[in-house]
N, C-alpha and C. Protein backbone atom coordinates (compact mmCIF):
# COMPACT_ATOMS: atom_id res chain seq x y z
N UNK A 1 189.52 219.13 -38.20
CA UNK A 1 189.25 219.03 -36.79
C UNK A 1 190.17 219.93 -35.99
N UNK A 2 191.27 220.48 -36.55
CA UNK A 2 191.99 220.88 -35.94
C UNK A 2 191.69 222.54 -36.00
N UNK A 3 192.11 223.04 -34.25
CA UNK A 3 191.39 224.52 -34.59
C UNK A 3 192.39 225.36 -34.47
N UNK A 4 192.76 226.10 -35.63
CA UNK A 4 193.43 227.12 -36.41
C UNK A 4 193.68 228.11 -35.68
N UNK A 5 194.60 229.13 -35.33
CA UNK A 5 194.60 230.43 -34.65
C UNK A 5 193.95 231.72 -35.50
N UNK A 6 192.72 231.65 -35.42
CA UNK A 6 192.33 232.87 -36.25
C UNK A 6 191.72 233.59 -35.67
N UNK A 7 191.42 235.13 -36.05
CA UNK A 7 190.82 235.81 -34.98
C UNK A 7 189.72 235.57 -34.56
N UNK A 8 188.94 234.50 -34.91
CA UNK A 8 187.65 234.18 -34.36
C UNK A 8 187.91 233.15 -33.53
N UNK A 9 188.45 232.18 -33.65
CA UNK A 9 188.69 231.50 -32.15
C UNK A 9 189.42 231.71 -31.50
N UNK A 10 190.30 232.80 -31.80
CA UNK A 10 191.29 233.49 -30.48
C UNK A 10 190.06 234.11 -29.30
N UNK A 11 189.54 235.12 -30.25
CA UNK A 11 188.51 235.86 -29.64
C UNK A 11 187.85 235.11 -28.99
N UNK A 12 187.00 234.32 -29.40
CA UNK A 12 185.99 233.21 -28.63
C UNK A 12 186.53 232.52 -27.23
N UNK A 13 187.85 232.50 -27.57
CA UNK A 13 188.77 232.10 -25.93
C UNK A 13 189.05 232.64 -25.30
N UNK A 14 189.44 233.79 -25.43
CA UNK A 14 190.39 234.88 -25.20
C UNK A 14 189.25 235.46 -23.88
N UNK A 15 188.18 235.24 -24.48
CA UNK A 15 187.01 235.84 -22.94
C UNK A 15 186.99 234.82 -21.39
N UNK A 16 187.56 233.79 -22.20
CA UNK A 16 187.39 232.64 -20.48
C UNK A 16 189.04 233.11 -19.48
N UNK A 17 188.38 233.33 -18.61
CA UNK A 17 189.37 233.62 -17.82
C UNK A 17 189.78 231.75 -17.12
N UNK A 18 190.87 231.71 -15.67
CA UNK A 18 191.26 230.85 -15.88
C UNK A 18 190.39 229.90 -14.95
N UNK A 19 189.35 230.74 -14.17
CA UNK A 19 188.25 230.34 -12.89
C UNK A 19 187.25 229.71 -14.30
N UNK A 20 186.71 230.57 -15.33
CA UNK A 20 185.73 230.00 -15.33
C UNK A 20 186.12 228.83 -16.66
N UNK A 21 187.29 228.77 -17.61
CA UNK A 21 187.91 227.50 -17.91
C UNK A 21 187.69 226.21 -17.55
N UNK A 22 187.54 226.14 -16.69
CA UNK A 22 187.07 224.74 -15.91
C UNK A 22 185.57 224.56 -16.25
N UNK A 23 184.25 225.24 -16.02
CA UNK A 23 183.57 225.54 -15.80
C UNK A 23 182.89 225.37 -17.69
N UNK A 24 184.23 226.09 -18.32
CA UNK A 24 183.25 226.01 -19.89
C UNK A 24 183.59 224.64 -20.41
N UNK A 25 184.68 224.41 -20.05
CA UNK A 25 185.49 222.57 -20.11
C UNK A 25 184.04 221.65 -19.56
N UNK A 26 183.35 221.96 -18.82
CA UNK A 26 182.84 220.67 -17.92
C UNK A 26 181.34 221.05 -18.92
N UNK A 27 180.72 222.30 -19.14
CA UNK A 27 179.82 222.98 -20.08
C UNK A 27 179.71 221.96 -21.19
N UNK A 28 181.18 222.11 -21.96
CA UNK A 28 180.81 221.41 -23.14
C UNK A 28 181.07 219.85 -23.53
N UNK A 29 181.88 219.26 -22.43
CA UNK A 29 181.81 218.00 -22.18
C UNK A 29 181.09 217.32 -21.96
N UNK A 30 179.95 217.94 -20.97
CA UNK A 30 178.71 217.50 -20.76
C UNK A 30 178.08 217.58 -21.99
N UNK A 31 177.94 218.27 -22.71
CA UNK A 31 177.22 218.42 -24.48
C UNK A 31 177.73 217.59 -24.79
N UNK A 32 178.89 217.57 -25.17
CA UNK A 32 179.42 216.47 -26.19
C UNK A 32 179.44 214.58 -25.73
N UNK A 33 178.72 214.56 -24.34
CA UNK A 33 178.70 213.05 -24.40
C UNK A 33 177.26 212.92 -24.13
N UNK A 34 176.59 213.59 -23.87
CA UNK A 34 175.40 213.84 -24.13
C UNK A 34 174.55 212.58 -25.14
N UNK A 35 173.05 211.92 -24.42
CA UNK A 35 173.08 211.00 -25.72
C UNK A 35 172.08 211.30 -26.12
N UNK A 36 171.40 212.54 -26.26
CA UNK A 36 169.66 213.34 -26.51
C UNK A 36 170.44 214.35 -27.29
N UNK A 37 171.46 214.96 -27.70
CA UNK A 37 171.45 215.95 -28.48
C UNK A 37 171.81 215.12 -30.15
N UNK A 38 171.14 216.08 -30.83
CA UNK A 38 171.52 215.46 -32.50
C UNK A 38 172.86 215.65 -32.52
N UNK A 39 173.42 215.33 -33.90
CA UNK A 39 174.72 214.83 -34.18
C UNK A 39 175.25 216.63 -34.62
N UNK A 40 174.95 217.67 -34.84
CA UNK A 40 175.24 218.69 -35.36
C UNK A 40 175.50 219.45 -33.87
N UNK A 41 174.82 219.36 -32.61
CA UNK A 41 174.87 219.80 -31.17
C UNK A 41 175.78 218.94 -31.08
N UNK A 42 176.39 217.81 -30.91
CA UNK A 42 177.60 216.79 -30.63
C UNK A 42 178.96 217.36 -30.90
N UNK A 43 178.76 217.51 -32.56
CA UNK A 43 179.96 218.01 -33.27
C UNK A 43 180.61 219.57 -33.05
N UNK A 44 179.30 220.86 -32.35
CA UNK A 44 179.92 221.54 -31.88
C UNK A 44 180.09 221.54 -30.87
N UNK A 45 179.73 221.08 -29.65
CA UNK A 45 180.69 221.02 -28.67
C UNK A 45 181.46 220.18 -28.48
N UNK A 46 181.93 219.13 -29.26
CA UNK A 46 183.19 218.69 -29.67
C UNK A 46 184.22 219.43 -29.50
N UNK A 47 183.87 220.46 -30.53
CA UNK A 47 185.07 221.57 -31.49
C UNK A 47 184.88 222.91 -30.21
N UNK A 48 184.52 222.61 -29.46
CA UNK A 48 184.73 223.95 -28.70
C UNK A 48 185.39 223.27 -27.46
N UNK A 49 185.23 221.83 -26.76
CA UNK A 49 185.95 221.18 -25.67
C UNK A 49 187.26 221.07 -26.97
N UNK A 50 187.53 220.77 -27.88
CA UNK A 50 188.91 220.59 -28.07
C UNK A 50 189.41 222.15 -27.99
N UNK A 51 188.87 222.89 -28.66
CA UNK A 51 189.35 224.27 -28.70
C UNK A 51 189.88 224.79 -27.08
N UNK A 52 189.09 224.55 -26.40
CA UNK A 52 189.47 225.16 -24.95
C UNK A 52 190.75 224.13 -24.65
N UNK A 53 190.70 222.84 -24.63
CA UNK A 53 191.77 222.17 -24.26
C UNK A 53 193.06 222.77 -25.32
N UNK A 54 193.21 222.41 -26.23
CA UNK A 54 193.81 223.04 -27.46
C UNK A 54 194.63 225.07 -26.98
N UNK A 55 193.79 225.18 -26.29
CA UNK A 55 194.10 226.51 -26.02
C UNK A 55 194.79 227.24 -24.54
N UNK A 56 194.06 226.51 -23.21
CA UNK A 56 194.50 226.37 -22.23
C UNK A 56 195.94 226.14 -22.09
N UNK A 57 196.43 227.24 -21.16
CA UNK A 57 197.59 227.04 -20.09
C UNK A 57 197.48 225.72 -19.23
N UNK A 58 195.94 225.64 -18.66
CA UNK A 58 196.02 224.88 -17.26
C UNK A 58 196.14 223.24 -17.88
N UNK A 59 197.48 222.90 -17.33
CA UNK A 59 197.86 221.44 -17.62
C UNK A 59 197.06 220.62 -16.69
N UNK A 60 195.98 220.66 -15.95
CA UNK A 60 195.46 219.79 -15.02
C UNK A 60 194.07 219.57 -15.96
N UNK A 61 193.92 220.93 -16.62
CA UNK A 61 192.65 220.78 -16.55
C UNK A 61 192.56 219.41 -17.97
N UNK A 62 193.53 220.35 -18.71
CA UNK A 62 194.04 219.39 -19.70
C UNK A 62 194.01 217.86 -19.50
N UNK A 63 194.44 217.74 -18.52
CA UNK A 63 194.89 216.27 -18.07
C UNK A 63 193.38 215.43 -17.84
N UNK A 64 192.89 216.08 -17.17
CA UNK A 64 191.71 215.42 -16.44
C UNK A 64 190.40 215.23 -17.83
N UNK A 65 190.62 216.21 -19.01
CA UNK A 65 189.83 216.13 -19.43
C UNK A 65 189.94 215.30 -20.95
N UNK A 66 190.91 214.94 -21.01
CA UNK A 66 191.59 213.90 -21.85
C UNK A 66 191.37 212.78 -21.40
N UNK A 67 191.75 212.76 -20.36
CA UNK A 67 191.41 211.24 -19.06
C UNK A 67 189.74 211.01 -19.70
N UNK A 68 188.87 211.98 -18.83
CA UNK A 68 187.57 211.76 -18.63
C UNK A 68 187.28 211.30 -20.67
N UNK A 69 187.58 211.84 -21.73
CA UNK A 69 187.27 211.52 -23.05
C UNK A 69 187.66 210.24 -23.29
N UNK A 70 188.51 209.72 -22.98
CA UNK A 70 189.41 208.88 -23.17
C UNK A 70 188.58 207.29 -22.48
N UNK A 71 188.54 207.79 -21.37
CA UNK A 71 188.03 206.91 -20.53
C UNK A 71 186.22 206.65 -21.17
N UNK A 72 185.33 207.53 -21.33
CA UNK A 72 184.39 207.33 -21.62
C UNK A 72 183.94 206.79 -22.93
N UNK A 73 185.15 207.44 -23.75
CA UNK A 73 184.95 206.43 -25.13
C UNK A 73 185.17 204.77 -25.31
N UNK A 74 186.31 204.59 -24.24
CA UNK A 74 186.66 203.33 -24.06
C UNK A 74 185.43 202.67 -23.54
N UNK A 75 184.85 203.11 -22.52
CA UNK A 75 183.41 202.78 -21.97
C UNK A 75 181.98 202.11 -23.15
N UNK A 76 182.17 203.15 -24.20
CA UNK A 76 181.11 203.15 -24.83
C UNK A 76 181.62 202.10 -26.18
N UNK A 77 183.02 201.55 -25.99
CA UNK A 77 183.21 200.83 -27.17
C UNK A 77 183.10 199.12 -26.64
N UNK A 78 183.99 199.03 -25.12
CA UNK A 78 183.58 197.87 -24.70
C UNK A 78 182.49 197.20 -24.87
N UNK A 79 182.93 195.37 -24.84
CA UNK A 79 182.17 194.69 -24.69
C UNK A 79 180.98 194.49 -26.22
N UNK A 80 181.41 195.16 -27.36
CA UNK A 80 180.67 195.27 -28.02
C UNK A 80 181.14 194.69 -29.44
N UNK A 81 179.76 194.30 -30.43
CA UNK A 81 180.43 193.47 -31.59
C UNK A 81 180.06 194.66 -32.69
N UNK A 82 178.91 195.78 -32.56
CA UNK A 82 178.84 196.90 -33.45
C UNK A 82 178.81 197.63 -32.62
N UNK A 83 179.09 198.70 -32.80
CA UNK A 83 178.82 200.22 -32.42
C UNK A 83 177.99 201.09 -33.16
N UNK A 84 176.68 201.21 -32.19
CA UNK A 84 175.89 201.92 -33.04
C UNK A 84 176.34 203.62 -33.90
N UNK A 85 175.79 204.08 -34.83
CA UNK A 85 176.07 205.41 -35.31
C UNK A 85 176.34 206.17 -34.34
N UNK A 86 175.82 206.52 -33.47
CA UNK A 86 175.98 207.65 -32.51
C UNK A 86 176.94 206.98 -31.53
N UNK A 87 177.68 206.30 -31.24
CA UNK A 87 178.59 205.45 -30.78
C UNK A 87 179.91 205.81 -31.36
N UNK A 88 179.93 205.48 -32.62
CA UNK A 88 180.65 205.20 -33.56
C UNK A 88 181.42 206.48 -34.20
N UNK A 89 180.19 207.63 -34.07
CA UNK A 89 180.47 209.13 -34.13
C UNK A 89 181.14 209.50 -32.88
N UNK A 90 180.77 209.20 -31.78
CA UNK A 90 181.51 209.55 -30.48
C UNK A 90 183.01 209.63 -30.36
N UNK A 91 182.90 208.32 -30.58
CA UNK A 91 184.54 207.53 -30.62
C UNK A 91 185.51 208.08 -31.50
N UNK A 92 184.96 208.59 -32.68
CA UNK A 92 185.73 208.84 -33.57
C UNK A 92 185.89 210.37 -33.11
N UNK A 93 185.08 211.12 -32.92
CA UNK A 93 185.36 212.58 -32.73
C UNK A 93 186.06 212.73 -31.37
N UNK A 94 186.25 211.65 -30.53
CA UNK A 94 186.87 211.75 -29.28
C UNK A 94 188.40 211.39 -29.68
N UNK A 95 188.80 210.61 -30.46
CA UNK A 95 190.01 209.70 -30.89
C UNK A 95 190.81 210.74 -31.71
N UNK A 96 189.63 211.88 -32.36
CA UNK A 96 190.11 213.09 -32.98
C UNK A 96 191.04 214.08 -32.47
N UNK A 97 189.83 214.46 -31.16
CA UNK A 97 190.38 215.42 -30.11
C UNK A 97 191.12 215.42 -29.77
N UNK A 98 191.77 213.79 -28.98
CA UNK A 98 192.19 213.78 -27.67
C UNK A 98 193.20 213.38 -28.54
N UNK A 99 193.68 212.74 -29.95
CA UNK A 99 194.99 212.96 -30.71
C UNK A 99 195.51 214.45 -31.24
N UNK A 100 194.54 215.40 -31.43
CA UNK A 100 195.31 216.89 -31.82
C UNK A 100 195.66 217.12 -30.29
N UNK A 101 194.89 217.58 -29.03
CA UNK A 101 195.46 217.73 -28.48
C UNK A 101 196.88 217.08 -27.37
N UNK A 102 196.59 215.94 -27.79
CA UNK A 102 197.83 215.10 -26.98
C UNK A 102 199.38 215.55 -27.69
N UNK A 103 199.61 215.41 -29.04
CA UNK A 103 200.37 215.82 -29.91
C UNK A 103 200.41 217.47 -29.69
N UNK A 104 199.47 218.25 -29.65
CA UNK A 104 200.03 220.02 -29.80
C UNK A 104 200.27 220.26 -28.09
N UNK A 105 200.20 219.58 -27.24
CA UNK A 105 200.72 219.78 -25.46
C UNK A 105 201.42 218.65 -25.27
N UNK A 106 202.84 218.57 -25.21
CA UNK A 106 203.61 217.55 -25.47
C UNK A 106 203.71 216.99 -23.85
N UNK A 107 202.87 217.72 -22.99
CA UNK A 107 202.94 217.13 -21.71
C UNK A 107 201.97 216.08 -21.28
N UNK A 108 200.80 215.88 -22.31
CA UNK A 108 199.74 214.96 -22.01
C UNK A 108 200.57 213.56 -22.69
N UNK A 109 201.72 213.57 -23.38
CA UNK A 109 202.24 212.12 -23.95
C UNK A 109 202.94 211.23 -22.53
N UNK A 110 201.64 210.47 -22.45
CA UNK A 110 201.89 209.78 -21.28
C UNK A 110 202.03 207.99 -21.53
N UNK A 111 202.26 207.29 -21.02
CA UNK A 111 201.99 205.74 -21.05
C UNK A 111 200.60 205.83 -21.05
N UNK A 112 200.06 205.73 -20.13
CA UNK A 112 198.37 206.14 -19.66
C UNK A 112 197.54 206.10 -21.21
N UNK A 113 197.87 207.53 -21.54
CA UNK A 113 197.21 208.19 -22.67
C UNK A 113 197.43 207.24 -24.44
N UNK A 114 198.79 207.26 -24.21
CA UNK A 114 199.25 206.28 -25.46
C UNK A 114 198.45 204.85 -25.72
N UNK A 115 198.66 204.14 -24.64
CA UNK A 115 198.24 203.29 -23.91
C UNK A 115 196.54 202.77 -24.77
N UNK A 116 196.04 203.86 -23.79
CA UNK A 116 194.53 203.76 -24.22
C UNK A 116 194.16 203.55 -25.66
N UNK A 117 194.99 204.90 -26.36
CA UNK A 117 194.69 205.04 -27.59
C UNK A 117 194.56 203.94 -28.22
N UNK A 118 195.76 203.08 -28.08
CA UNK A 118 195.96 202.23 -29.16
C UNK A 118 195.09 201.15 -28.82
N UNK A 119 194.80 200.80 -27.45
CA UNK A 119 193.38 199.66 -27.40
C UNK A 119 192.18 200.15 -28.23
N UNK A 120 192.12 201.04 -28.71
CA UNK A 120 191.00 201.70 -29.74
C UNK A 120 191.08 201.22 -30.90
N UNK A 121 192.23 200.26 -31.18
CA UNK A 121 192.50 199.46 -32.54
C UNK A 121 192.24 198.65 -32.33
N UNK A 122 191.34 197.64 -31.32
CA UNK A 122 190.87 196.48 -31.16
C UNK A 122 189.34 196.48 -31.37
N UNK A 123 188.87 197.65 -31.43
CA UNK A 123 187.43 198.06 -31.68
C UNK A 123 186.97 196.94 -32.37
N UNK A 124 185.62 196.66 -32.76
CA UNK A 124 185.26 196.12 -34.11
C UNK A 124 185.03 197.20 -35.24
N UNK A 125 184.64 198.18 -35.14
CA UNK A 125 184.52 199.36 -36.26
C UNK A 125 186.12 199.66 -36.82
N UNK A 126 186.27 199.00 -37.98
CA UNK A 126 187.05 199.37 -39.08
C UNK A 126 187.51 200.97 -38.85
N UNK A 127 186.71 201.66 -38.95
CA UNK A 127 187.09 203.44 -38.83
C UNK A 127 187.34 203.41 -37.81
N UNK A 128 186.90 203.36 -36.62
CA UNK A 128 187.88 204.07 -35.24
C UNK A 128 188.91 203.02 -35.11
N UNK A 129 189.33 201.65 -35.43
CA UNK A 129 190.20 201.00 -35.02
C UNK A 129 191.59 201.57 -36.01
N UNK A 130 191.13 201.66 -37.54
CA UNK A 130 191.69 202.25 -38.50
C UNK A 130 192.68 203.80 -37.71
N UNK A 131 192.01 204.48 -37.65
CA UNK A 131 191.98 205.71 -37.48
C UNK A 131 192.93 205.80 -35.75
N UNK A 132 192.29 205.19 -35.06
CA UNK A 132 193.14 204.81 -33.80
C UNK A 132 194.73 204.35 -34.39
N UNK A 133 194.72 203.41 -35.04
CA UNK A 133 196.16 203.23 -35.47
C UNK A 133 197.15 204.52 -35.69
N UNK A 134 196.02 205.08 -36.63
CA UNK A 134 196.58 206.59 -37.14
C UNK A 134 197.18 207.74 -36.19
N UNK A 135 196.48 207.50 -35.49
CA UNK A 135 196.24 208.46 -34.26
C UNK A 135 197.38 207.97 -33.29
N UNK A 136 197.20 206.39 -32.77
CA UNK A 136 198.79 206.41 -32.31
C UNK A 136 200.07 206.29 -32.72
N UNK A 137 200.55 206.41 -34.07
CA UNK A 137 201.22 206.41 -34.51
C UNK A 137 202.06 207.57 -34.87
N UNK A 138 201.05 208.64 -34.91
CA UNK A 138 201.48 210.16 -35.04
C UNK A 138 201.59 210.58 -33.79
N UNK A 139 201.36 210.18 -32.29
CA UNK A 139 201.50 210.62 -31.09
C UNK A 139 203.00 209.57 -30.53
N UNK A 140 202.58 207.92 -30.90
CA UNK A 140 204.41 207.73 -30.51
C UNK A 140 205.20 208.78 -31.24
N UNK A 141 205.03 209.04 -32.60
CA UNK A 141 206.34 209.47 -32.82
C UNK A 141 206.57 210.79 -32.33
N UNK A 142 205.88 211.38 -31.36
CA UNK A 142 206.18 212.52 -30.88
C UNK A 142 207.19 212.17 -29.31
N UNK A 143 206.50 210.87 -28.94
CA UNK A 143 207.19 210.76 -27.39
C UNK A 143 209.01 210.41 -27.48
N UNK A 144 209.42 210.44 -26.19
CA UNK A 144 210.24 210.92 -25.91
C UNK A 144 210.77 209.31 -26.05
N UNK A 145 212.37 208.69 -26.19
CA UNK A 145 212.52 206.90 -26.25
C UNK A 145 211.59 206.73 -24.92
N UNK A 146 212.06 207.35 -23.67
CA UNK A 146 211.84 206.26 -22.70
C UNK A 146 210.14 206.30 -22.42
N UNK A 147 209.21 207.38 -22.89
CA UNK A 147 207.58 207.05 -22.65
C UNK A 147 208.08 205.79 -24.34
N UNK A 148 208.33 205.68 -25.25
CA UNK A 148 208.26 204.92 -25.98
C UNK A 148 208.43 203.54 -25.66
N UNK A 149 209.15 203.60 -24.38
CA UNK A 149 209.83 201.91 -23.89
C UNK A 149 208.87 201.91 -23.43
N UNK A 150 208.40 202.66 -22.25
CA UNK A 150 207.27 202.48 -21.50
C UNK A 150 205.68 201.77 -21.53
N UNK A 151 205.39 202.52 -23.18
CA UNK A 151 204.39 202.34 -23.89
C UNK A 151 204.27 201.06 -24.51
N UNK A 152 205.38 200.30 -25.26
CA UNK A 152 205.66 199.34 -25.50
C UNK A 152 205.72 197.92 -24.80
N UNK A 153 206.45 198.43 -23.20
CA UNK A 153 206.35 197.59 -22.37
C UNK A 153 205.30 197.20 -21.70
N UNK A 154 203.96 198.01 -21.41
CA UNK A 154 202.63 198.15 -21.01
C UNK A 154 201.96 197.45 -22.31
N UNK A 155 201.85 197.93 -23.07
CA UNK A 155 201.53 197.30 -24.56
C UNK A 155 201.22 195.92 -24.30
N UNK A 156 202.79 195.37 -24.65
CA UNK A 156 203.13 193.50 -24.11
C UNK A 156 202.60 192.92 -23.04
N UNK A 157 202.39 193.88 -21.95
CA UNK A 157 201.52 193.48 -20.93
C UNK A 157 199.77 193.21 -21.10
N UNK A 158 199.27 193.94 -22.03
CA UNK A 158 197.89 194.04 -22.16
C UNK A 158 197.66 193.45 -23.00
N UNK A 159 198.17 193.41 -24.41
CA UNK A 159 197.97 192.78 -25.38
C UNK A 159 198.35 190.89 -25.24
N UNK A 160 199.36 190.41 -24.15
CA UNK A 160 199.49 188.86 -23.55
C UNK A 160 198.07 188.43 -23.81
C-alpha cells in the first residue's frame, strides 16, 4: 500500500502543481468513496489520494483530507453488526492510507487522528478492528509523550 519513490510516481506527481493539488485530492476522493464504482476503480483511486497526500507539501490539504477519510469511514462502520464487502473494503483501504500517511507527515499525529483510529478496534469486522490495532500502535509509537498523554487521556474518556 505504501507508495515507493520511483520514477513513475514521482513523475505522475511531479505534474500537479500546488492550485490544482487540491482539485486532484477532491478528484480522487470522490472515486474512492464512491458506492457505483467496482472494487478495482476503488482501489485505484485509493492509491493515487494516498499518493498525492503521501507526496504533498500542503499540510492543510493533508489535514482536511485525512479528517474527511477518517471521518467517513467511521460513518460507514457505525451503528452496525456486519459490514458489508464493499464496506469492509472501504474501511480497510482507508485505515491503510490514513496510517502510511499519518506516520510518513509527522504533523498529522494528532489526539483527533489517533483518537479515531483506534475506535476502529471496536468495529465488529475482525480485519479492520485487527488491523486498526495495528495501525494504532505503529502511529502511537511515533507521537511525541505529551500527544501520547493526550491520546490516552481522551481514550479513558470515550472508552468510560
Amino acid at each position: 500500500m505504501t507508495i515507493h519513490n520511483t520514477p513513475d510516481t514521482e513523475s505522475s506527481f511531479t505534474h500537479l502543481t500546488p492550485e490544482n493539488e487540491q482539485a486532484e485530492a477532491e478528484r480522487w476522493y470522490r472515486a474512492f468513496i464512491s458506492e457505483t464504482e467496482d472494487v478495482n476503480e476503488l482501489l485505484k483511486a485509493n492509491l493515487r489520494l494516498e499518493e498525492i497526500l503521501l507526496l504533498s507539501k500542503n499540510e492543510r490539504l493533508r489535514n482536511t483530507f485525512v479528517g474527511r477519510v477518517l471521518e467517513l469511514a467511521m460513518e460507514r462502520c457505525q451503528h452496525k453488526e456486519k459490514l458489508s464487502y464493499r464496506e469492509e473494503f472501504f474501511v480497510i483501504h482507508s485505515i491503510l492510507t490514513i496510517g502510511e500517511v499519518i506516520r510518513h507527515h509527522k504533523d498529522l499525529i494528532n489526539t483527533m487522528h489517533i483518537t479515531t483510529m483506534y475506535t476502529f478496534t471496536r468495529v465488529s469486522s475482525t480485519i479492520v478492528s485487527g488491523l486498526a490495532h495495528q495501525k494504532f500502535q505503529e502511529i502511537i509509537a511515533e507521537a511525541d509523550s505529551t500527544t501520547k498523554k493526550k491520546v490516552f487521556d481522551a481514550l479513558w474518556v470515550v472508552l468510560k
